[in-house]
N, C-alpha and C. Protein backbone atom coordinates (compact mmCIF):
# COMPACT_ATOMS: atom_id res chain seq x y z
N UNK A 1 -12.40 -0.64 23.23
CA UNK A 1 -11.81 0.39 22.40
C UNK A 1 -12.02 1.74 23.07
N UNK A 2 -11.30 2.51 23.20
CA UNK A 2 -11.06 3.52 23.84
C UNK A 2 -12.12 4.84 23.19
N UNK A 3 -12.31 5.65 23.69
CA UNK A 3 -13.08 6.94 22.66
C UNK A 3 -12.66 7.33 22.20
N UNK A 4 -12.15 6.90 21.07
CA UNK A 4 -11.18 7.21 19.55
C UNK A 4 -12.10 6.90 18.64
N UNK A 5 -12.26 8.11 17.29
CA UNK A 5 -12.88 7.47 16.25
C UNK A 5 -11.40 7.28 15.25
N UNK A 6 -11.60 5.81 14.62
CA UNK A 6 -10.86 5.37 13.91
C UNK A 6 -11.20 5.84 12.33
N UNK A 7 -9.74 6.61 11.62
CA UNK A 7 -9.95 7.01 10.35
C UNK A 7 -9.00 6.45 9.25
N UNK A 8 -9.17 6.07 8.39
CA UNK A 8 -8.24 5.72 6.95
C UNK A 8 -8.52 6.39 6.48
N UNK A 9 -7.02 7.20 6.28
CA UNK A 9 -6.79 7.70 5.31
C UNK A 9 -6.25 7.68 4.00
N UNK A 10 -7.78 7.06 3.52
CA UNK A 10 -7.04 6.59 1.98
C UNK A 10 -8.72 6.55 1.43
N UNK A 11 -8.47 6.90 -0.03
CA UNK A 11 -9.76 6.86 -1.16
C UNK A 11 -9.69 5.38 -1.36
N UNK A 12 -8.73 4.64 -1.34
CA UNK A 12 -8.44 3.15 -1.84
C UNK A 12 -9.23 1.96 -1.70
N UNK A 13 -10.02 1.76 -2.20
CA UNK A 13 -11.08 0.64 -2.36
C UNK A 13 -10.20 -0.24 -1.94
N UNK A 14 -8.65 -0.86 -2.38
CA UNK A 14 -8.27 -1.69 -1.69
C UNK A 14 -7.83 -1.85 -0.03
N UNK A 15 -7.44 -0.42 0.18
CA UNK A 15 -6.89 -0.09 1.67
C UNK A 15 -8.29 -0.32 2.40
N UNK A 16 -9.19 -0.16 1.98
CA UNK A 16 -10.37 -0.31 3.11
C UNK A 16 -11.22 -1.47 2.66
N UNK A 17 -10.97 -2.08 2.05
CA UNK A 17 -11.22 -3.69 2.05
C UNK A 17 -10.54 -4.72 2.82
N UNK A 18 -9.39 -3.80 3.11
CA UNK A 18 -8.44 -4.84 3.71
C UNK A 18 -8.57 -4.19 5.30
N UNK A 19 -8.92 -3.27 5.66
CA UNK A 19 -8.94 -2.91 7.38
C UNK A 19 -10.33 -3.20 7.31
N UNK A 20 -11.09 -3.14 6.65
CA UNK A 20 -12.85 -3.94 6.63
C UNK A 20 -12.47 -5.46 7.59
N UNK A 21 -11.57 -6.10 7.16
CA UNK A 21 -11.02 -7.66 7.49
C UNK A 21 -11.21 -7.74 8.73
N UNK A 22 -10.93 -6.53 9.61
CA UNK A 22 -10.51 -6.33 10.51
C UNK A 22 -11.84 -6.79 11.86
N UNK A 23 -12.80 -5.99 11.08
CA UNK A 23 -14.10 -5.86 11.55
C UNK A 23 -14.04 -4.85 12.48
N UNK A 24 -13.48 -3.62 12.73
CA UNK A 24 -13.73 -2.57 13.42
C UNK A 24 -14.26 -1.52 12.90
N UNK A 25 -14.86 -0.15 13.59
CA UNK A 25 -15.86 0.39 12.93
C UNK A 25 -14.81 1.63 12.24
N UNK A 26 -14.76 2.24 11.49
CA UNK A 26 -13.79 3.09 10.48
C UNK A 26 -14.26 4.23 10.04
N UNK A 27 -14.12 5.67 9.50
CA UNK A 27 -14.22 6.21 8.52
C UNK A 27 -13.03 6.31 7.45
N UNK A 28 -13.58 7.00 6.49
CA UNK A 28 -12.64 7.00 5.39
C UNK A 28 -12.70 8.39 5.34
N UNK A 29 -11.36 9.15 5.14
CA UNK A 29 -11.28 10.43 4.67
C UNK A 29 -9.93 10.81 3.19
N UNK A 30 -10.11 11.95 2.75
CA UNK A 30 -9.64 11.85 1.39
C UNK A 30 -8.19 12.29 1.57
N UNK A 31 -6.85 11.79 1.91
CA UNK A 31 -5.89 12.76 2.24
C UNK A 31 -5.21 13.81 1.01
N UNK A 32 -4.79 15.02 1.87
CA UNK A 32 -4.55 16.36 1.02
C UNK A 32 -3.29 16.70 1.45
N UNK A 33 -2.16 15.37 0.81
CA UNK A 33 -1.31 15.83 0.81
C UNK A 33 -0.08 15.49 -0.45
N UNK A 34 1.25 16.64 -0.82
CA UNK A 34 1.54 16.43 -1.80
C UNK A 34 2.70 15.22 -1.86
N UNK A 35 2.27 13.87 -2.74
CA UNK A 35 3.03 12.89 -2.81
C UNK A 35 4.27 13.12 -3.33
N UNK A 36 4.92 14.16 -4.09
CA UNK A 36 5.89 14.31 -4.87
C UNK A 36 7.54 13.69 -3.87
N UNK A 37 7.92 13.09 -4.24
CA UNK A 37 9.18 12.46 -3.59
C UNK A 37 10.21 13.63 -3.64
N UNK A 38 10.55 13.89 -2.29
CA UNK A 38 12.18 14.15 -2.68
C UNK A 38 13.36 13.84 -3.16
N UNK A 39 14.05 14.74 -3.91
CA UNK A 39 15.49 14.68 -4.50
C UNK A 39 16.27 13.44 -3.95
N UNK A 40 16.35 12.26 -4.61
CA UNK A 40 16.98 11.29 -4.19
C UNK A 40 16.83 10.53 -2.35
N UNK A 41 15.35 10.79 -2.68
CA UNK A 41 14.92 10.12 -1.48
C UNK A 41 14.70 8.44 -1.67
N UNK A 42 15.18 7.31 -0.79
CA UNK A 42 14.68 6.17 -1.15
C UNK A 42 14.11 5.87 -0.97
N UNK A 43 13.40 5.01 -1.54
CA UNK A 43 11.84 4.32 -1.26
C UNK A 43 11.26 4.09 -0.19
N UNK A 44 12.08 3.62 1.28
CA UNK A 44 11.43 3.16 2.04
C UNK A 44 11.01 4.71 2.81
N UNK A 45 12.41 5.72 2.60
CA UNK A 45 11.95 6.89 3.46
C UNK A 45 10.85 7.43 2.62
N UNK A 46 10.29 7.50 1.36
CA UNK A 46 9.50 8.10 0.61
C UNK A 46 7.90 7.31 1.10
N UNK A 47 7.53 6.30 1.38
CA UNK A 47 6.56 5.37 1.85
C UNK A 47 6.76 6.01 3.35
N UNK A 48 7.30 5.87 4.32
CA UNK A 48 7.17 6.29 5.40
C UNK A 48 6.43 7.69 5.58
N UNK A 49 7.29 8.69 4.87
CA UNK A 49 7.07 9.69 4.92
C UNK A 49 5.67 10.57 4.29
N UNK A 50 5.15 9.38 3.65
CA UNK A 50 4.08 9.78 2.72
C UNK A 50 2.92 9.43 3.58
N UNK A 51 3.23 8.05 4.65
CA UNK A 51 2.16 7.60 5.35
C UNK A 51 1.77 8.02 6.04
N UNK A 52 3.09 8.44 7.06
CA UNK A 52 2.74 9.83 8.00
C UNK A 52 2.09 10.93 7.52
N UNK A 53 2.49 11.29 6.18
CA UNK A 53 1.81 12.86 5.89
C UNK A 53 0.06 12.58 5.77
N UNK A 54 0.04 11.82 4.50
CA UNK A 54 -1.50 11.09 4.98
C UNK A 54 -2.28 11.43 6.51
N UNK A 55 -1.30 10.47 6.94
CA UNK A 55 -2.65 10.69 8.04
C UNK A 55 -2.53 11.74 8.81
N UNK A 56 -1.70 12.64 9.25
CA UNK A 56 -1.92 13.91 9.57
C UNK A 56 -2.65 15.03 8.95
N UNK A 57 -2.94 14.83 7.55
CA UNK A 57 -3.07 15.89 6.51
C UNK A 57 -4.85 15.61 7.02
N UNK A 58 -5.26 14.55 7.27
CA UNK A 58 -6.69 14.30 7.94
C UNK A 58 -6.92 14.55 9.36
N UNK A 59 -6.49 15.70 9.53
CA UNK A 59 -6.34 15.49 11.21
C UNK A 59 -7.84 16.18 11.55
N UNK A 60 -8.24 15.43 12.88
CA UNK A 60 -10.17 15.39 12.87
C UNK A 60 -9.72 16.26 14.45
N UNK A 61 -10.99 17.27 14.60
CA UNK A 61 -10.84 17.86 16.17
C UNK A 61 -11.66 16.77 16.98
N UNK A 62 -12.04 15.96 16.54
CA UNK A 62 -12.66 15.19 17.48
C UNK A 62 -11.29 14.27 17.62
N UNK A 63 -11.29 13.36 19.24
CA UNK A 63 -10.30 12.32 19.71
C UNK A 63 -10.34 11.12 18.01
N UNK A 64 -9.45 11.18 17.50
CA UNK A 64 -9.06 10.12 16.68
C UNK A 64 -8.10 9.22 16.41
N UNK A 65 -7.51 8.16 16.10
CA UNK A 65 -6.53 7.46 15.06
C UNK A 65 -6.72 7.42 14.08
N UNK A 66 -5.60 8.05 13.31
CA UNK A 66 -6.11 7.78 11.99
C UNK A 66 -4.65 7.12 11.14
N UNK A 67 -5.06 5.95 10.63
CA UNK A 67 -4.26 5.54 9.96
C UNK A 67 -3.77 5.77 8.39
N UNK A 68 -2.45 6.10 7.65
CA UNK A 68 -1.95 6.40 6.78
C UNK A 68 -1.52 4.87 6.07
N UNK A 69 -1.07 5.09 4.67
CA UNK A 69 -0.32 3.89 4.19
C UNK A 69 0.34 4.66 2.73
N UNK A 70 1.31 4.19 2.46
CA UNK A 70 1.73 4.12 1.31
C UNK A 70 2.18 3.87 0.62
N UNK A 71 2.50 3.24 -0.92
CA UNK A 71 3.41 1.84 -1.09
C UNK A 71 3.68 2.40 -2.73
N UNK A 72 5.02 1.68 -3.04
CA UNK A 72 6.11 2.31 -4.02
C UNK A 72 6.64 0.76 -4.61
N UNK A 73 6.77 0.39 -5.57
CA UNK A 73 7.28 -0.68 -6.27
C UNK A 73 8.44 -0.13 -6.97
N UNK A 74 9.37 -1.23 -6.89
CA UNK A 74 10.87 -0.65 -7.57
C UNK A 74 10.93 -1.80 -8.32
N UNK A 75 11.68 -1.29 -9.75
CA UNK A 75 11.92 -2.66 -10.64
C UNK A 75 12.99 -2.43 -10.48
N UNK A 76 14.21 -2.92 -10.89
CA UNK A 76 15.76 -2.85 -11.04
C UNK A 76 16.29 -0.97 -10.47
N UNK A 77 15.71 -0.84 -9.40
CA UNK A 77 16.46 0.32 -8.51
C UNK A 77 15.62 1.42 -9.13
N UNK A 78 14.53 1.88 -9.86
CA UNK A 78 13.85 2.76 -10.12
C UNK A 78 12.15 2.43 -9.32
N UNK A 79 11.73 3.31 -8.66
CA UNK A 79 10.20 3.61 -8.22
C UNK A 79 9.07 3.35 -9.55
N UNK A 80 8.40 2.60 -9.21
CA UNK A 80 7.70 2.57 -10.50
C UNK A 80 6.02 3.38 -9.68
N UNK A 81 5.25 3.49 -10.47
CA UNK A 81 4.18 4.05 -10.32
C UNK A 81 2.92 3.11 -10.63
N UNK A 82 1.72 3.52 -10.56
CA UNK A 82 0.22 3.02 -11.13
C UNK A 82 0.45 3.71 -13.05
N UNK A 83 0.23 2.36 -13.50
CA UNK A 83 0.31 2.83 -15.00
C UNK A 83 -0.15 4.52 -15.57
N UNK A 84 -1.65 3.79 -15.27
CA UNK A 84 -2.94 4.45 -15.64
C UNK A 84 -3.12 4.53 -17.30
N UNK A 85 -1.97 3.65 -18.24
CA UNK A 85 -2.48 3.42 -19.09
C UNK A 85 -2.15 2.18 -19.91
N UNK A 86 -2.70 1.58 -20.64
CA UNK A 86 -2.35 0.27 -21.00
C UNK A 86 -0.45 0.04 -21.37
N UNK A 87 -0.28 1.18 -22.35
CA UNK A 87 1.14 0.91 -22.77
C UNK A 87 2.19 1.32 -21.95
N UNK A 88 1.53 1.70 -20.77
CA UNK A 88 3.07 1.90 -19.52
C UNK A 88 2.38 0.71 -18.68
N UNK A 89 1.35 -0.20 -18.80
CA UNK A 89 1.46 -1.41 -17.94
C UNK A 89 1.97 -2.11 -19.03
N UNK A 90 2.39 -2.38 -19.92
CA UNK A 90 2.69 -3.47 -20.75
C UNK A 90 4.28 -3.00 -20.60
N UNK A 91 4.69 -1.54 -20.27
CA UNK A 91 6.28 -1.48 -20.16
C UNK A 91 6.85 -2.29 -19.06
N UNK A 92 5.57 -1.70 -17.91
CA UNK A 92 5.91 -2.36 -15.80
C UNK A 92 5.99 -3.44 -16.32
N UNK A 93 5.09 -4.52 -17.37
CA UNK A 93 4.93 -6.02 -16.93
C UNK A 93 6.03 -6.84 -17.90
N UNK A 94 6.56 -5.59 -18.50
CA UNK A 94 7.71 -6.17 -19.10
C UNK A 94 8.99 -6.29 -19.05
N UNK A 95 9.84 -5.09 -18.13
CA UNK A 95 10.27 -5.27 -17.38
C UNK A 95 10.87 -5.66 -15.99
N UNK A 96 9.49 -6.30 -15.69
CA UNK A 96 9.20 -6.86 -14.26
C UNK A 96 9.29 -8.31 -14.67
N UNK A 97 9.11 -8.86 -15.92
CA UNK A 97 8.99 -10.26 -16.60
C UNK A 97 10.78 -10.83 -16.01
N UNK A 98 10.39 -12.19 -15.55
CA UNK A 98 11.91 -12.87 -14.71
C UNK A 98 12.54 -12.10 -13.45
N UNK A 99 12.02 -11.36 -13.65
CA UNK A 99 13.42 -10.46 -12.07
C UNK A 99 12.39 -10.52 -10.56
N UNK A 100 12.79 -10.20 -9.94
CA UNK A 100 12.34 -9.99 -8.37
C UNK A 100 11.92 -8.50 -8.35
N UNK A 101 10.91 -8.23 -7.89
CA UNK A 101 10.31 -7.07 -7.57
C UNK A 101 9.61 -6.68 -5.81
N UNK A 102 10.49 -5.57 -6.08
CA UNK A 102 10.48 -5.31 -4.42
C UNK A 102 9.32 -3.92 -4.09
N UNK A 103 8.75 -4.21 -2.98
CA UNK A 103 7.37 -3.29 -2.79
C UNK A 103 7.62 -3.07 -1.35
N UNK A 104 7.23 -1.42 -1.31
CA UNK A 104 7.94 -0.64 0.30
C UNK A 104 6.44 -0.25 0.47
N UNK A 105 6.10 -0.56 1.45
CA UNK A 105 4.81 0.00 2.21
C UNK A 105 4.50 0.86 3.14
N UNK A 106 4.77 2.12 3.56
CA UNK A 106 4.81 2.52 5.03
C UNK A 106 3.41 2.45 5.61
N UNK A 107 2.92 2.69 6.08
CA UNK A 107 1.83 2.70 7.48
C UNK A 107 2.31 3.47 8.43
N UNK A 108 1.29 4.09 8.74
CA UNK A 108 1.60 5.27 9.72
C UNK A 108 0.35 5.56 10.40
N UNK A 109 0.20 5.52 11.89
CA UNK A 109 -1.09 5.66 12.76
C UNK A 109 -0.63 6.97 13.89
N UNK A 110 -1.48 8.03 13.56
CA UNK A 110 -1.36 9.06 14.04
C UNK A 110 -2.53 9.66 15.40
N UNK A 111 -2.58 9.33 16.23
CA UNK A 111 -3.34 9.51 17.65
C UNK A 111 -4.02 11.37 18.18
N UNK A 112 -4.90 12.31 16.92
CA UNK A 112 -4.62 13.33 17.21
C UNK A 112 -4.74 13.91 18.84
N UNK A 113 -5.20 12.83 19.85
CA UNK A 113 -5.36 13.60 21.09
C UNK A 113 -4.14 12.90 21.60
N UNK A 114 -3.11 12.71 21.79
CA UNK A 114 -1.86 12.13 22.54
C UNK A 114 -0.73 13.00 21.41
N UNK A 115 -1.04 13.07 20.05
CA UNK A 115 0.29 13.54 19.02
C UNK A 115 0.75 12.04 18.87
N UNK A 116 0.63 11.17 19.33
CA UNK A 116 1.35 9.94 19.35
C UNK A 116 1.63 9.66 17.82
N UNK A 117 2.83 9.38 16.94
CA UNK A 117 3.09 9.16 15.78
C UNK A 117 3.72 7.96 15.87
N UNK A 118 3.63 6.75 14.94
CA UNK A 118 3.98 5.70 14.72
C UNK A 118 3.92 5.46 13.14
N UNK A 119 5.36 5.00 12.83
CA UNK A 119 5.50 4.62 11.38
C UNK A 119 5.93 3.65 11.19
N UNK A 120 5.92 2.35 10.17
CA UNK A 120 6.56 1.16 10.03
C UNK A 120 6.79 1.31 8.66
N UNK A 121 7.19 0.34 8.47
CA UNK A 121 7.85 -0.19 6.92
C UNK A 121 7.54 -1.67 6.75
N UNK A 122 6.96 -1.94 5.87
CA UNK A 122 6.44 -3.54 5.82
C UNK A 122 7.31 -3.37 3.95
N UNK A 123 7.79 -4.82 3.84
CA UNK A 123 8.91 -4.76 2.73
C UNK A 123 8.01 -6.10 2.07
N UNK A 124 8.41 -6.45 0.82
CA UNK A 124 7.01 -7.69 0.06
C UNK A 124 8.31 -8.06 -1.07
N UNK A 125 8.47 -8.98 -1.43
CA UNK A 125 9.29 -9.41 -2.91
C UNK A 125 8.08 -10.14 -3.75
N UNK A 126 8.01 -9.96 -5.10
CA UNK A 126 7.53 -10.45 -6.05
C UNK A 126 8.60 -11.64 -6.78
N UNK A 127 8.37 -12.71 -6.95
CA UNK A 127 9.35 -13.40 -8.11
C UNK A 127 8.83 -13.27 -9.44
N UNK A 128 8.70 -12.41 -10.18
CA UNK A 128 7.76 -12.87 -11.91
C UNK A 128 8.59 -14.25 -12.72
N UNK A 129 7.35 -14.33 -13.13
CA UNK A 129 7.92 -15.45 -14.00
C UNK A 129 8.28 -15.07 -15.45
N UNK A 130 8.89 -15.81 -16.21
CA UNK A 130 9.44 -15.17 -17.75
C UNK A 130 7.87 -14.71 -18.20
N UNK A 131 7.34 -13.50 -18.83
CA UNK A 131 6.13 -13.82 -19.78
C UNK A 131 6.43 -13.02 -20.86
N UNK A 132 5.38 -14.09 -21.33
CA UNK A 132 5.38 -13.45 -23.53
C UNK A 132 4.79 -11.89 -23.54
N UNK A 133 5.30 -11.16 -24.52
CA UNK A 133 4.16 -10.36 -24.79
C UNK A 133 2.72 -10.34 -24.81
N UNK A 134 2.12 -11.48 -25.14
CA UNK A 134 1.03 -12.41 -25.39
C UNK A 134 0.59 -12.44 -24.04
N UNK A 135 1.04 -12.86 -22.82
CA UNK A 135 0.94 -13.14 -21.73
C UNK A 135 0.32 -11.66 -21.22
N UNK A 136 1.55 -10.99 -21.49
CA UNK A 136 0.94 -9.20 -20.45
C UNK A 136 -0.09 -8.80 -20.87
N UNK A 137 -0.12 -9.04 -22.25
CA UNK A 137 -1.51 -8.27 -23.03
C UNK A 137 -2.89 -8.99 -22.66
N UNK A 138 -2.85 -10.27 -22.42
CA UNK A 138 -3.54 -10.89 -21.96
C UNK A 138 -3.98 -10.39 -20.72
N UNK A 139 -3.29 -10.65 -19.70
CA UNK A 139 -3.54 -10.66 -18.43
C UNK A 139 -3.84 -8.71 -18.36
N UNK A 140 -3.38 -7.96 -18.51
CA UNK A 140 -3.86 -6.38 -19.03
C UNK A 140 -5.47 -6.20 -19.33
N UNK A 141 -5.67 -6.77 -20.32
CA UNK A 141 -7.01 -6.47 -20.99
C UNK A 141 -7.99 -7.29 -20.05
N UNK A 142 -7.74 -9.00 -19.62
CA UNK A 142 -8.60 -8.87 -18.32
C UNK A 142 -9.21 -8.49 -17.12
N UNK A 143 -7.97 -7.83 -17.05
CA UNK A 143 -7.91 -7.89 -14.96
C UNK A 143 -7.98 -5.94 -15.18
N UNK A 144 -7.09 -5.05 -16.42
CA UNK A 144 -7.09 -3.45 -16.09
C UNK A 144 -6.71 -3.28 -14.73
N UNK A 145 -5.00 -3.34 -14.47
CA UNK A 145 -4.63 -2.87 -13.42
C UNK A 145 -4.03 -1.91 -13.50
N UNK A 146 -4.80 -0.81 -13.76
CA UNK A 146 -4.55 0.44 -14.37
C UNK A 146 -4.34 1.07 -13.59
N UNK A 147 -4.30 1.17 -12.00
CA UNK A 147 -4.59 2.02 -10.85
C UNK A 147 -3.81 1.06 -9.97
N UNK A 148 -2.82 0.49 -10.21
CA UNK A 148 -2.43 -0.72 -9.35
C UNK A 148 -1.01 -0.33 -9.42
N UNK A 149 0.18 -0.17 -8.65
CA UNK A 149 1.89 -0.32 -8.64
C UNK A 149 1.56 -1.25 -9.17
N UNK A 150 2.60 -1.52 -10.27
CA UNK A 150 3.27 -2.72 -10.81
C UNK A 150 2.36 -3.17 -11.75
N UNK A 151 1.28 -2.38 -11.78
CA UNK A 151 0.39 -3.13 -12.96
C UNK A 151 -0.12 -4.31 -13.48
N UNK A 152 -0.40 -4.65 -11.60
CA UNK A 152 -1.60 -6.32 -11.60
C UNK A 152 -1.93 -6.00 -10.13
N UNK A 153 -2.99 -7.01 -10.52
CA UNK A 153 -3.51 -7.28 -8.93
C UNK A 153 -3.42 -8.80 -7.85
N UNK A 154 -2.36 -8.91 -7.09
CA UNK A 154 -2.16 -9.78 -7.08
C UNK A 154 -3.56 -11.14 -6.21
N UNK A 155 -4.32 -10.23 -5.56
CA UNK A 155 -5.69 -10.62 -4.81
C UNK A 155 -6.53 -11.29 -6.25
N UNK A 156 -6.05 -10.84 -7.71
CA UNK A 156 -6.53 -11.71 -8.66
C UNK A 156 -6.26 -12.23 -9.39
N UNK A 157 -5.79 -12.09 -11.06
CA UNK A 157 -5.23 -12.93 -11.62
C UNK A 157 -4.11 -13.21 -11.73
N UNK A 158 -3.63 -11.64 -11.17
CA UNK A 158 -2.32 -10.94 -11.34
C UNK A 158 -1.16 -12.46 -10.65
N UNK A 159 -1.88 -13.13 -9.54
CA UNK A 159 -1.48 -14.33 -9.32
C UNK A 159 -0.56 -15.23 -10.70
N UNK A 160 -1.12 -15.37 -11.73
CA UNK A 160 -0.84 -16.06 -12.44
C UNK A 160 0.94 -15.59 -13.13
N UNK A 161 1.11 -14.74 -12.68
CA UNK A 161 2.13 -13.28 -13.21
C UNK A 161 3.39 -14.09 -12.34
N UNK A 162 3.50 -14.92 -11.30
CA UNK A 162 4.71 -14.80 -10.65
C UNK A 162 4.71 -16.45 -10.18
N UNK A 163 6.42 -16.77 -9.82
CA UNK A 163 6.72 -18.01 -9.58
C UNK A 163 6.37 -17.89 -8.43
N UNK A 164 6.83 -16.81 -7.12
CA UNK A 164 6.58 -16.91 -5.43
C UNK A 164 6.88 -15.71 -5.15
N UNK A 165 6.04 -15.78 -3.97
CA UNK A 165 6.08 -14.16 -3.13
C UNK A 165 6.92 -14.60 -2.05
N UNK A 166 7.26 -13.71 -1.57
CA UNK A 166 7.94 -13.47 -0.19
C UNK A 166 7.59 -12.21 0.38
N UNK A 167 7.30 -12.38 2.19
CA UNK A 167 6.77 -11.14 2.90
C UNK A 167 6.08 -12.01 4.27
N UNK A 168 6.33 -11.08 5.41
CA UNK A 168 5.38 -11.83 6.67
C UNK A 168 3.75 -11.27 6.34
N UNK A 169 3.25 -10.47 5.80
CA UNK A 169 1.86 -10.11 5.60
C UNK A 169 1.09 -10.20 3.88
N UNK A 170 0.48 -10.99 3.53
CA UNK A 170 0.36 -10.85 1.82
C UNK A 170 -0.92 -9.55 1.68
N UNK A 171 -1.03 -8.84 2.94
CA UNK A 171 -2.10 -7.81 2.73
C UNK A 171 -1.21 -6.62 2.47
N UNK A 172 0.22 -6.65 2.56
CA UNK A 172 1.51 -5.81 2.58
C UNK A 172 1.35 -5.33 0.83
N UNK A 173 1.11 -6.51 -0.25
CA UNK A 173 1.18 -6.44 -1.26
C UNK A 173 0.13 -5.39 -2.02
N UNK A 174 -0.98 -5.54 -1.78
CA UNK A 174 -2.48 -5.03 -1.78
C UNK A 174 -2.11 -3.76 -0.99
N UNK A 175 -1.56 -3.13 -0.27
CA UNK A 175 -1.71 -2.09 0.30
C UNK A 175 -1.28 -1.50 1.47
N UNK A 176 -2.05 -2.50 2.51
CA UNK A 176 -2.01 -2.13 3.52
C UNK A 176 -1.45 -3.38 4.84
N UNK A 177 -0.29 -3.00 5.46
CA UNK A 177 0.22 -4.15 6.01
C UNK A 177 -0.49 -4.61 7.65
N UNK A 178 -1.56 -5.44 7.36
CA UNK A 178 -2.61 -5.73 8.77
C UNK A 178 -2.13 -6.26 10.08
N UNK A 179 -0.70 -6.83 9.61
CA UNK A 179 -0.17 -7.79 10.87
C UNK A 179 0.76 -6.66 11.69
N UNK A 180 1.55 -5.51 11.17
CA UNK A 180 2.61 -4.53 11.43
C UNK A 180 0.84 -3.17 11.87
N UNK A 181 -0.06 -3.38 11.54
CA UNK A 181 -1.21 -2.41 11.93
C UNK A 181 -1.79 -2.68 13.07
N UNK A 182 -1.90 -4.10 13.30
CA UNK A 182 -2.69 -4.61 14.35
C UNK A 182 -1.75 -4.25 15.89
N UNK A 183 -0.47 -4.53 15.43
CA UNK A 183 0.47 -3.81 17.14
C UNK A 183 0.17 -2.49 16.95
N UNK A 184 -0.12 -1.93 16.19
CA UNK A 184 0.34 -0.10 16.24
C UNK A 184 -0.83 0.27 16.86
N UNK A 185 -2.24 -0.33 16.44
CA UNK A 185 -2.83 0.23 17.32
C UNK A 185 -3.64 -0.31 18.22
N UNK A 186 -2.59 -1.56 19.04
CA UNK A 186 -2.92 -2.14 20.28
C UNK A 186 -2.05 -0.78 21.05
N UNK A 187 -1.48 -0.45 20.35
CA UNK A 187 -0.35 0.41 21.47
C UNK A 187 -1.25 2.24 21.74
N UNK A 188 -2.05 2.19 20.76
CA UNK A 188 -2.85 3.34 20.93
C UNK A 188 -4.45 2.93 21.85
N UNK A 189 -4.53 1.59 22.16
CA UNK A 189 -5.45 1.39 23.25
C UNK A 189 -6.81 0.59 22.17
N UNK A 190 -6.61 0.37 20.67
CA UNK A 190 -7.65 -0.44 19.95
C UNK A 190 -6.91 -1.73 19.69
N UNK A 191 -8.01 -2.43 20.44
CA UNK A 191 -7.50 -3.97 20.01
C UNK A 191 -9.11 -4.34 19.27
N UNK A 192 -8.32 -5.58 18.30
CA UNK A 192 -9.27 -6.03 17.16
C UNK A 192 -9.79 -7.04 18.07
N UNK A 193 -8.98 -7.81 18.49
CA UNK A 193 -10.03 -9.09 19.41
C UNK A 193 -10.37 -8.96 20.76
């Protein structure tokens, strides 16, 4: 590994559980930048653009990479958000009940001694299955995926929520896409193995 200190930029208990996987050595820093989407921006450019800002908005004077991520769930052509409260996850899990749900991830690894910028797009489908009211409220009051797009977790019970996923990475879903991360920064000179 080259003399780069490696940074995530993300508060996300899940984003750094999942580059933990990795087994390379990391910091975490808090990014300070404003998520607000532009005027009829689409999802995938809104995730891109957010990932990049991330990790620039952490930019370290010491030689670094620092990696960005950011991810947007759409139910029937609208961006949905993290609840943050029970009766807008019982709206997500109710309108998400039978349909396909699509999740845009960007990732973005920013090199501050080269400028080198790299952004991807990792794309995830959800299938839900029909559920009862009974069902969301259920699965809600166990699991509180109150801080979660789409309002479950699929690393837990949130499993029980859907007929099949589709996606080349299931770490894409959770956050952060490891298989579209692992080229980005072989190409900045860190390899995991």
């Amino acid at each position: 590994m080259p003399n780069l200190n490696l940074i995530l930029a993300s508060t996300s208990p899940f984003r750094k559980s999942i580059l933990e996987k990795l087994g390379v050595s990391f910091t975490v820093a808090q990014p300070d930048f404003d998520e607000s989407p532009f005027n009829k921006e689409k999802p995938e450019q809104l995730v891109k653009r957010l990932a990049l800002g991330k990790a620039k908005s952490c930019f370290s004077s010491s030689p670094a990479v620092i990696i960005g991520s950011d991810q947007v769930c759409v139910i029937d052509g609208e961006i949905v958000g993290k609840p943050h409260t029970k009766e807008k996850a019982i709206e997500q899990l109710s309108k998400a009940s039978g349909k396909q749900i699509h999740f845009y991830t960007g990732v973005a690894v920013y090199n501050t001694q080269t400028g080198s910028e790299q952004v991807e797009l990792d794309t995830f489908t959800v299938h839900f299955r029909n559920l009862t009211h009974r069902q969301i409220e259920s699965y809600i009051n166990k699991e509180q995926p109150l801080n979660c797009a789409g309002s479950f977790k699929s690393e837990g019970l949130g499993i029980a929520l859907f007929n099949k996923l589709e996606g080349k990475d299931p770490n894409t879903l959770i956050g952060l896409p490891l298989i579209t991360l692992i080229d980005m920064l072989a190409k900045e000179g860190i390899e995991v193995l």
